[in-house]
PDB file of N, CA and C in Angstrom:
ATOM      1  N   UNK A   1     106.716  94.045 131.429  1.00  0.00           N
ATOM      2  CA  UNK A   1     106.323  92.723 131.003  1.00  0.00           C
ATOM      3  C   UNK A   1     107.458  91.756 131.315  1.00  0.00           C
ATOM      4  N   UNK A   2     106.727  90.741 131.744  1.00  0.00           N
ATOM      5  CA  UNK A   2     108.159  89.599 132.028  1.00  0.00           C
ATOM      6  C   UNK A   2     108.494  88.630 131.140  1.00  0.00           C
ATOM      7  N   UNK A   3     110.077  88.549 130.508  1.00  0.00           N
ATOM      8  CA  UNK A   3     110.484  87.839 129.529  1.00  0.00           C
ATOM      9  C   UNK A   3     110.703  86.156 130.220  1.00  0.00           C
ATOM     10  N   UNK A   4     109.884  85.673 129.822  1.00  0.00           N
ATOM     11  CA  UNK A   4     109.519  83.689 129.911  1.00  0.00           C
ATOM     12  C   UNK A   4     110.869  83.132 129.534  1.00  0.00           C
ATOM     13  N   UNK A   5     111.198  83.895 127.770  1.00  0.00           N
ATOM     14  CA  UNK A   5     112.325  82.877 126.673  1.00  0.00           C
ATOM     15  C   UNK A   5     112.660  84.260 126.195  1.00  0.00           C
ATOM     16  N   UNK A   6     114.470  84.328 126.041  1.00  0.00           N
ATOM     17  CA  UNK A   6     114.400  85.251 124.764  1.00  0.00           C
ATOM     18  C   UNK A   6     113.250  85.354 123.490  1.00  0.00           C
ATOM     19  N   UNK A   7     112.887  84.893 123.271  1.00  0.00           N
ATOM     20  CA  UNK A   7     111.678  85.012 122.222  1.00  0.00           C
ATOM     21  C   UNK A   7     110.439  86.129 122.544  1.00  0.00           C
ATOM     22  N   UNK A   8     110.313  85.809 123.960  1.00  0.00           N
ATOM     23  CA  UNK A   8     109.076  87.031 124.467  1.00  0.00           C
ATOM     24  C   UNK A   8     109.185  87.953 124.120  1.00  0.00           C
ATOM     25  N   UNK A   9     108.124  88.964 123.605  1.00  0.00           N
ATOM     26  CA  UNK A   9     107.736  90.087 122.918  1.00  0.00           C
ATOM     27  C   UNK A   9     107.807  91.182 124.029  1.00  0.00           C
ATOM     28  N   UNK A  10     108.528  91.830 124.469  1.00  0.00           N
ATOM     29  CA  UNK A  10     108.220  92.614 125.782  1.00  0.00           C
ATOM     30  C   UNK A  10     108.671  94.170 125.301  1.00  0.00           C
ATOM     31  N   UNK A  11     108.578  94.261 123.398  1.00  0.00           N
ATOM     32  CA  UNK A  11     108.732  96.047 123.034  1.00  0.00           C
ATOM     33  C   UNK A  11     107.448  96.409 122.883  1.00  0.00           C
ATOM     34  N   UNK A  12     106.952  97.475 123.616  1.00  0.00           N
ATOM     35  CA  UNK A  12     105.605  97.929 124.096  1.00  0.00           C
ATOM     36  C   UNK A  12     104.981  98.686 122.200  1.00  0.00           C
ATOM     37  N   UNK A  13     105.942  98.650 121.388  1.00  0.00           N
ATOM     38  CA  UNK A  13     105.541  99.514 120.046  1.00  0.00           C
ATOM     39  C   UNK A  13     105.146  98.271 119.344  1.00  0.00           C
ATOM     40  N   UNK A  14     106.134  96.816 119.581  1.00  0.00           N
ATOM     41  CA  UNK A  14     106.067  95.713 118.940  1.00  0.00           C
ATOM     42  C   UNK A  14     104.901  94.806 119.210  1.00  0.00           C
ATOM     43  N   UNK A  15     104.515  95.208 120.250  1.00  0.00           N
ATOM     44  CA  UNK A  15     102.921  94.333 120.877  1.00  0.00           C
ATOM     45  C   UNK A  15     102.104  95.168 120.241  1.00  0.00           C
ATOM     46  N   UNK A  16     101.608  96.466 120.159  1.00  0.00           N
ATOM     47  CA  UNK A  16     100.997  97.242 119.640  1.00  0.00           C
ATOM     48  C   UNK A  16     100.596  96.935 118.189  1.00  0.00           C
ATOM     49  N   UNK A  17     101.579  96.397 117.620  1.00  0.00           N
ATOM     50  CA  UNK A  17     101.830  96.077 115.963  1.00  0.00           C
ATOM     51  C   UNK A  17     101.027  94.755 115.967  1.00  0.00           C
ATOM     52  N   UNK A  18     101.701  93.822 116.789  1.00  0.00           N
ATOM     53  CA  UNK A  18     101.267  92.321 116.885  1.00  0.00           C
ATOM     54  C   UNK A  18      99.704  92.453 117.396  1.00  0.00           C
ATOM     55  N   UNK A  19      99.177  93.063 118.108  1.00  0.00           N
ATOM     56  CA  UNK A  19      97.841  92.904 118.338  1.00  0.00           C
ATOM     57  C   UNK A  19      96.823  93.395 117.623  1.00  0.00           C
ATOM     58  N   UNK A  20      98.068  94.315 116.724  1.00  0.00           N
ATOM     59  CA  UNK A  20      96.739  95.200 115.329  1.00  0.00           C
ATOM     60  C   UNK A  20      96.542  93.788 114.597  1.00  0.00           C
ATOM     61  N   UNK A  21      97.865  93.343 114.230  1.00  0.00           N
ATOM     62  CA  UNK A  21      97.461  92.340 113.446  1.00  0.00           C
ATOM     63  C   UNK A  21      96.738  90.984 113.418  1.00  0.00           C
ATOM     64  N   UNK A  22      96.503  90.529 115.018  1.00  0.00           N
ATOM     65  CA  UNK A  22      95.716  89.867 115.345  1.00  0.00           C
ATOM     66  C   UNK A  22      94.258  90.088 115.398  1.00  0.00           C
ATOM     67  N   UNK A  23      94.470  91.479 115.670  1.00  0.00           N
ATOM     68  CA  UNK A  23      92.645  92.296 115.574  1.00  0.00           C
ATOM     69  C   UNK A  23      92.287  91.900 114.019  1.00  0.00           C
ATOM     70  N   UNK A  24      93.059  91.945 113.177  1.00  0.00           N
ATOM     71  CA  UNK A  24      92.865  91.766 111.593  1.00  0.00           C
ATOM     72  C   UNK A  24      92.305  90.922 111.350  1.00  0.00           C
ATOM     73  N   UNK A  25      93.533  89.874 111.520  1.00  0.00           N
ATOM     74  CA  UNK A  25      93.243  88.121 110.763  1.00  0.00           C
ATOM     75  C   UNK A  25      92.585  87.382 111.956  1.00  0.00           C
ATOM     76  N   UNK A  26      92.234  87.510 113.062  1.00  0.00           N
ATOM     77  CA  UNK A  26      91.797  86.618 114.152  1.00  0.00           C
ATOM     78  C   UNK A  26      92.842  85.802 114.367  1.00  0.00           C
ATOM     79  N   UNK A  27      93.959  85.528 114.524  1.00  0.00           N
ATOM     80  CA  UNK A  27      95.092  84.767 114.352  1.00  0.00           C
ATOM     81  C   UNK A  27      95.483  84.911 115.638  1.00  0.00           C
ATOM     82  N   UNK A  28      96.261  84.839 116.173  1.00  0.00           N
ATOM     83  CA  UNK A  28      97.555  84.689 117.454  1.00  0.00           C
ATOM     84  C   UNK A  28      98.556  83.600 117.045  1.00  0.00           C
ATOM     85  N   UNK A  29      99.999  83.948 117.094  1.00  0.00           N
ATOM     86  CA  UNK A  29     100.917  82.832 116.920  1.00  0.00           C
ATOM     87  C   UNK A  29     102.084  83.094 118.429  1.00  0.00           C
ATOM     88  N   UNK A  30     102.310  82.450 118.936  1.00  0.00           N
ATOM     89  CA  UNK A  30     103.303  81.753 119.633  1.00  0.00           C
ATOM     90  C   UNK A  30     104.528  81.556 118.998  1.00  0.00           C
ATOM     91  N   UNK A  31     105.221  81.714 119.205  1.00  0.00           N
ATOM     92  CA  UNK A  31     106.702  80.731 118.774  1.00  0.00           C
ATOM     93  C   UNK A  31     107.661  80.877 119.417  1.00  0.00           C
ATOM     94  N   UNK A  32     107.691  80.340 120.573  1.00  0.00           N
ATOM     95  CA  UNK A  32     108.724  79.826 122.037  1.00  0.00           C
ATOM     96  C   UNK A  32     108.330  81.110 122.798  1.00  0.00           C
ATOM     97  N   UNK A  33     107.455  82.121 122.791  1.00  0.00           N
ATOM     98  CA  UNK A  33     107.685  83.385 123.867  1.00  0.00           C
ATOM     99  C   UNK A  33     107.245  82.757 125.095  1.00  0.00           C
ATOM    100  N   UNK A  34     106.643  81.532 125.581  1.00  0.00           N
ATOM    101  CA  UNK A  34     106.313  81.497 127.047  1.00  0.00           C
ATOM    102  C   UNK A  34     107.294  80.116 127.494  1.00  0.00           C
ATOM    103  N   UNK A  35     107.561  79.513 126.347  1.00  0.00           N
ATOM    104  CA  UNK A  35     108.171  77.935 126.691  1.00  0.00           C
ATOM    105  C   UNK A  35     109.069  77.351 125.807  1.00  0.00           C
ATOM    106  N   UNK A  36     110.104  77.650 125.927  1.00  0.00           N
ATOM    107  CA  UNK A  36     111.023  76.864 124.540  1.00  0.00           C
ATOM    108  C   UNK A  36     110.644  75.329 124.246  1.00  0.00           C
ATOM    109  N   UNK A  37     110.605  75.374 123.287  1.00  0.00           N
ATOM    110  CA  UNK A  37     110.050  73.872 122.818  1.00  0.00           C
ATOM    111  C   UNK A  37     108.853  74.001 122.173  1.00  0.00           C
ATOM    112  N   UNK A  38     107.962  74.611 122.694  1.00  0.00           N
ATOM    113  CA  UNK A  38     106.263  74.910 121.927  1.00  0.00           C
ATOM    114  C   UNK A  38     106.145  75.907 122.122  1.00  0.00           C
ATOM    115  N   UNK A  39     105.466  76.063 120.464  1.00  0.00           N
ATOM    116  CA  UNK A  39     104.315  77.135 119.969  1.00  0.00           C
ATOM    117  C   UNK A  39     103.113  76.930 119.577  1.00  0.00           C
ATOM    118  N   UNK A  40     102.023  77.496 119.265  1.00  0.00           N
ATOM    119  CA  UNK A  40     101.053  77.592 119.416  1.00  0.00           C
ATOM    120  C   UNK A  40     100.583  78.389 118.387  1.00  0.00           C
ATOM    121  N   UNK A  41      99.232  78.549 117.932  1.00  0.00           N
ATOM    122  CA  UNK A  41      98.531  79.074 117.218  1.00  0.00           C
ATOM    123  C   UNK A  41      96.834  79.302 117.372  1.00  0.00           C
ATOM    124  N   UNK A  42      96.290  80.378 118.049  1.00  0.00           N
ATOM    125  CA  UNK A  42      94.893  80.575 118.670  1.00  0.00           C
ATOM    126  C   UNK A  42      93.991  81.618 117.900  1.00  0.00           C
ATOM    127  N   UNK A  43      92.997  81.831 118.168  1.00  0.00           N
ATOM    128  CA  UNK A  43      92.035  82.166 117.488  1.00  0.00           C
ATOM    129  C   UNK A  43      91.192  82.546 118.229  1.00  0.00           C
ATOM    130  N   UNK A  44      90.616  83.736 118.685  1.00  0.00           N
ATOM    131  CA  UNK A  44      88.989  83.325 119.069  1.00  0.00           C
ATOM    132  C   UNK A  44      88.096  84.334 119.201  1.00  0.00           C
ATOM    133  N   UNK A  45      86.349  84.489 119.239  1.00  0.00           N
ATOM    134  CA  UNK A  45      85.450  84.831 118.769  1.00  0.00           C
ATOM    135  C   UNK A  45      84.915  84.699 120.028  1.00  0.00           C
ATOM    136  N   UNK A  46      83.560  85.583 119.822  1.00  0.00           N
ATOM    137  CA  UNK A  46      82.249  85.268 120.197  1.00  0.00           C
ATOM    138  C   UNK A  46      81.099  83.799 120.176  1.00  0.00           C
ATOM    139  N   UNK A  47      80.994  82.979 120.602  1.00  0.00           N
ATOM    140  CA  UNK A  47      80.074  81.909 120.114  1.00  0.00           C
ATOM    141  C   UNK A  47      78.944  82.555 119.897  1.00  0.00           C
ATOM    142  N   UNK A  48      77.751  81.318 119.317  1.00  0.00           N
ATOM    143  CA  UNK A  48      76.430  81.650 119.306  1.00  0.00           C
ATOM    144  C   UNK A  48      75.921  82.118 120.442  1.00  0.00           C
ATOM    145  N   UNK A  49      76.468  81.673 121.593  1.00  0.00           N
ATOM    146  CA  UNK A  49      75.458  81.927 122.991  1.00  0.00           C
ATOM    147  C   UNK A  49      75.969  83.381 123.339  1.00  0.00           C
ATOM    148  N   UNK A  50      77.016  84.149 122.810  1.00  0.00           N
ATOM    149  CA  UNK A  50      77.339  85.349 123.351  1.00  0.00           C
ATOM    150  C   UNK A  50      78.650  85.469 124.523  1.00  0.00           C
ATOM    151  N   UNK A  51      79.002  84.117 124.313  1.00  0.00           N
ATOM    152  CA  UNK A  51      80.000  83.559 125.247  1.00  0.00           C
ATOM    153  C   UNK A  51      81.252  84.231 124.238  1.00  0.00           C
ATOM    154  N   UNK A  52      82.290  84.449 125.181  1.00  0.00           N
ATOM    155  CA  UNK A  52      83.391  84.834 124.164  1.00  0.00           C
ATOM    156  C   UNK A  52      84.581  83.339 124.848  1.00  0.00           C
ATOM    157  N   UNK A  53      85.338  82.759 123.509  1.00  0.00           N
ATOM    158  CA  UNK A  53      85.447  81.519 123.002  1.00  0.00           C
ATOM    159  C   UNK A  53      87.277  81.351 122.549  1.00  0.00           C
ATOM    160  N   UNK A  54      87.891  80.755 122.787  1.00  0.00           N
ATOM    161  CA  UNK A  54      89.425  80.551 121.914  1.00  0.00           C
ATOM    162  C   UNK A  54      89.498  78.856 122.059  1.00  0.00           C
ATOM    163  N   UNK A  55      90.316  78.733 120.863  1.00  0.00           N
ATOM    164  CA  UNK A  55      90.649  77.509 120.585  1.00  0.00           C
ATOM    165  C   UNK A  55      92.680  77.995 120.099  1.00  0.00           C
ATOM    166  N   UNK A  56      92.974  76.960 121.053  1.00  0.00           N
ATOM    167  CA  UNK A  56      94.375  77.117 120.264  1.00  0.00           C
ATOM    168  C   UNK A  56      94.880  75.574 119.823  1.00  0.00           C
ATOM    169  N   UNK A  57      95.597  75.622 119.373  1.00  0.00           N
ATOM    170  CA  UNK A  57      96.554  74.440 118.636  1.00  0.00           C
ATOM    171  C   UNK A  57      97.827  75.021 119.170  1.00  0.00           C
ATOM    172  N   UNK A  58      98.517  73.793 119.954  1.00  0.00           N
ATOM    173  CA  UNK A  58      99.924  73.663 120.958  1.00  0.00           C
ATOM    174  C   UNK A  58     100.573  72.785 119.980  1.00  0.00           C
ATOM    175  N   UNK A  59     101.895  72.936 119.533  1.00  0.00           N
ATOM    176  CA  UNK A  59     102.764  72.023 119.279  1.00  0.00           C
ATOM    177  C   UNK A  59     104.280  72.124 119.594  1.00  0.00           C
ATOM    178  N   UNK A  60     104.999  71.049 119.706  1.00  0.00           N
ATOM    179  CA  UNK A  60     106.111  71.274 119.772  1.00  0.00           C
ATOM    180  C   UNK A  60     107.209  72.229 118.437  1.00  0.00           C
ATOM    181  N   UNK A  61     107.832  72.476 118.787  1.00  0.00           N
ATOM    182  CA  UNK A  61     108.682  73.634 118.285  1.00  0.00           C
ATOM    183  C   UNK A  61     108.687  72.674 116.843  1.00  0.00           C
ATOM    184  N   UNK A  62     109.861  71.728 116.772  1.00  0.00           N
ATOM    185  CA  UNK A  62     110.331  70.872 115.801  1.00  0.00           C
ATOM    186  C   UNK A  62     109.522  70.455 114.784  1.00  0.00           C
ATOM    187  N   UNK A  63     107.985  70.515 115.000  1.00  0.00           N
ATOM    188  CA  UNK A  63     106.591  70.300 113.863  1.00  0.00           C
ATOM    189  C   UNK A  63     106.021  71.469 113.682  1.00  0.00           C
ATOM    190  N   UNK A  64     106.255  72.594 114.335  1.00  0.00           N
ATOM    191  CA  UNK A  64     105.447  74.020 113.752  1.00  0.00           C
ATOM    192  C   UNK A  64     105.815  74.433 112.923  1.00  0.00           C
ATOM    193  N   UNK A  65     107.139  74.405 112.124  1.00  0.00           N
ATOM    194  CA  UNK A  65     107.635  74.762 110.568  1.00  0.00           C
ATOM    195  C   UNK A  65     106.581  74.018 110.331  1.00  0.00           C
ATOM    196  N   UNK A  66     106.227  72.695 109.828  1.00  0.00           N
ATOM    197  CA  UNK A  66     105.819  72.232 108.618  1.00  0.00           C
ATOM    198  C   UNK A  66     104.137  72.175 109.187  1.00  0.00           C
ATOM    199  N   UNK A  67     103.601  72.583 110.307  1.00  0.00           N
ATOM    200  CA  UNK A  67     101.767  72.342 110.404  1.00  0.00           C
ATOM    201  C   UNK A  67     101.583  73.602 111.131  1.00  0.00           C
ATOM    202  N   UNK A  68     102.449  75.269 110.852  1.00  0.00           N
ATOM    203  CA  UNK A  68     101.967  76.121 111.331  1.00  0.00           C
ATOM    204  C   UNK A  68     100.687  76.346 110.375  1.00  0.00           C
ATOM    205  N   UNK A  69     100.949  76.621 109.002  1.00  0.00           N
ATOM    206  CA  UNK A  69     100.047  76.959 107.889  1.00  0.00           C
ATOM    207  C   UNK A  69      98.928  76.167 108.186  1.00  0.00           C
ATOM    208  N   UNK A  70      99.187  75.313 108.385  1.00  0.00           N
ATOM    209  CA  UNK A  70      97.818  74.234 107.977  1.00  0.00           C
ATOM    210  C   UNK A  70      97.052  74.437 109.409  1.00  0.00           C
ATOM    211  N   UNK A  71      97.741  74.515 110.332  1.00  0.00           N
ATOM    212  CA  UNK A  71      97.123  75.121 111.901  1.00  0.00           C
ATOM    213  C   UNK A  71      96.520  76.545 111.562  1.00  0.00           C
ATOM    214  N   UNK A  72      96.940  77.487 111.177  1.00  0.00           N
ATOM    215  CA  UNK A  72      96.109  79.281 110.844  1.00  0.00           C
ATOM    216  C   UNK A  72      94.905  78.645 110.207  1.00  0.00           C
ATOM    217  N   UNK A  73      95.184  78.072 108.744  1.00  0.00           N
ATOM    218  CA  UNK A  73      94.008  77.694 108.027  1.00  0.00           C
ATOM    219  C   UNK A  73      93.111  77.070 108.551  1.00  0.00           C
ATOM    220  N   UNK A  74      92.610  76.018 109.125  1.00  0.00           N
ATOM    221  CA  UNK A  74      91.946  75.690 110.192  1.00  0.00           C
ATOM    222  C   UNK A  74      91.202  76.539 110.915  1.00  0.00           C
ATOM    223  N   UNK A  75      92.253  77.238 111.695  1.00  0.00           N
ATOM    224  CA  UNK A  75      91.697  77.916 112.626  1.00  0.00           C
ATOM    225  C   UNK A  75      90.468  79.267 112.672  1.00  0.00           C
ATOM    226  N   UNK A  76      91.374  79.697 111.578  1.00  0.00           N
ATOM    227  CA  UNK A  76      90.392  80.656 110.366  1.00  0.00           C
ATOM    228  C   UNK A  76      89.243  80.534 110.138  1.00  0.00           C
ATOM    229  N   UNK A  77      89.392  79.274 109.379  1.00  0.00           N
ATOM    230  CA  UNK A  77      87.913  78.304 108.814  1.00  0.00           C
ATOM    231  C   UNK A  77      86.744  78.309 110.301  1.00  0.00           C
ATOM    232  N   UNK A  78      87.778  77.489 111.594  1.00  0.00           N
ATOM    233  CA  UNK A  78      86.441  77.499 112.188  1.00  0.00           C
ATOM    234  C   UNK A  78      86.182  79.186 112.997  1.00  0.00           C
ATOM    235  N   UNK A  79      86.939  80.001 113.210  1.00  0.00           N
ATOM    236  CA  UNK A  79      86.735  81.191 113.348  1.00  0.00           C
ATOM    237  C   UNK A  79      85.683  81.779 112.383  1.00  0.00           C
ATOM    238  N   UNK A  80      85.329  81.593 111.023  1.00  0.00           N
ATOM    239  CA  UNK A  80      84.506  82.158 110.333  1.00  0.00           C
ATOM    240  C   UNK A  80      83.140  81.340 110.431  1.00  0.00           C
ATOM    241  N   UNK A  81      83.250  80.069 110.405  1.00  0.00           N
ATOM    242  CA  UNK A  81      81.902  79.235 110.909  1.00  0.00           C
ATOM    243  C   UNK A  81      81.348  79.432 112.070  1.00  0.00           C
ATOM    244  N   UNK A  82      82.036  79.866 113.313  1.00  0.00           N
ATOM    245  CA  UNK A  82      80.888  80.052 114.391  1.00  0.00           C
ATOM    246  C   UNK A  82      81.087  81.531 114.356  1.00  0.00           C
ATOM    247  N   UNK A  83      81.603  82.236 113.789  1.00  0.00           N
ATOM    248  CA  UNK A  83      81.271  84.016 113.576  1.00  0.00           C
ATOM    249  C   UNK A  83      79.776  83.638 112.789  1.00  0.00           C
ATOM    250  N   UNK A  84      80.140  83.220 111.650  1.00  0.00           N
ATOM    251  CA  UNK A  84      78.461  83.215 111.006  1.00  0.00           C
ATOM    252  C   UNK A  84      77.086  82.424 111.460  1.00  0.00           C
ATOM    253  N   UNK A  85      77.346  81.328 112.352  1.00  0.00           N
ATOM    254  CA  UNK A  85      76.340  81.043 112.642  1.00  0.00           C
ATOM    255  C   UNK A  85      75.626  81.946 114.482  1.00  0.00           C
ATOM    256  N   UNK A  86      76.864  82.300 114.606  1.00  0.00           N
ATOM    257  CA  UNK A  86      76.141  83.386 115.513  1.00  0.00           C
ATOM    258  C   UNK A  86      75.621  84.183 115.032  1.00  0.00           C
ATOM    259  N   UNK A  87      75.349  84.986 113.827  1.00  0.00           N
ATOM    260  CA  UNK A  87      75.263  85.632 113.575  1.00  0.00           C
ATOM    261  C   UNK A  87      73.862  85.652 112.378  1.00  0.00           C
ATOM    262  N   UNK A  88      73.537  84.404 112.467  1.00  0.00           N
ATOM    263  CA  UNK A  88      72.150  83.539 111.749  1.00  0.00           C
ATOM    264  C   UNK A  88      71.013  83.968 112.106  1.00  0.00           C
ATOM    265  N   UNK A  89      69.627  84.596 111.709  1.00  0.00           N
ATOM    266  CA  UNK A  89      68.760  84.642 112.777  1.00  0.00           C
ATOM    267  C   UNK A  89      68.103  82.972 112.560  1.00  0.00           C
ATOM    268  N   UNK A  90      67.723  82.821 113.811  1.00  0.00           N
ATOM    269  CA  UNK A  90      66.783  81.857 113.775  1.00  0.00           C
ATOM    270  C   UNK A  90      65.283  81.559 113.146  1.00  0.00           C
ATOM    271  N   UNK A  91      65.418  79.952 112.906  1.00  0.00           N
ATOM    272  CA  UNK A  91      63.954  79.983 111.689  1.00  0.00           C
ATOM    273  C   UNK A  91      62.461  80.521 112.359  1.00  0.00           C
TER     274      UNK A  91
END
């Protein structure tokens, strides 16, 4: 794997860990592994149409302390709204 920033994740036991835990919470976080300066926070699902779907939120480094939380929560939220309405049968 190729290291971008010291920050990049490139221990093959440590990705293993990080992707269980993304399988978990639907989450992905960033924090400088491809670009010093911004991180990021992504998410993503299946849509209704069967399409598979991510949304991320990019920010600079210096505002992700204080709007990482509020970026997961979000993201969560709409991760569970189009999980369930795919998942609706129709009237």
């Amino acid at each position: 794997m190729h290291r971008y920033t010291v920050h990049t994740v490139t221990d093959p036991r440590w990705i293993r860990h990080r992707l269980e835990e993304i399988r978990r919470c639907h989450i992905a976080v960033d924090t400088e592994e491809r670009d010093i300066g911004i991180c990021a926070v992504a998410t993503g699902f299946t849509g209704p149409t069967g399409a598979l779907q991510a949304i991320s939120v990019v920010m600079p480094t210096a505002r992700f302390k204080s709007k990482r939380d509020a970026a997961i929560v979000g993201l969560a939220r709409i991760n569970r709204a189009v999980s369930d309405a795919a998942h609706q049968t129709p009237c």
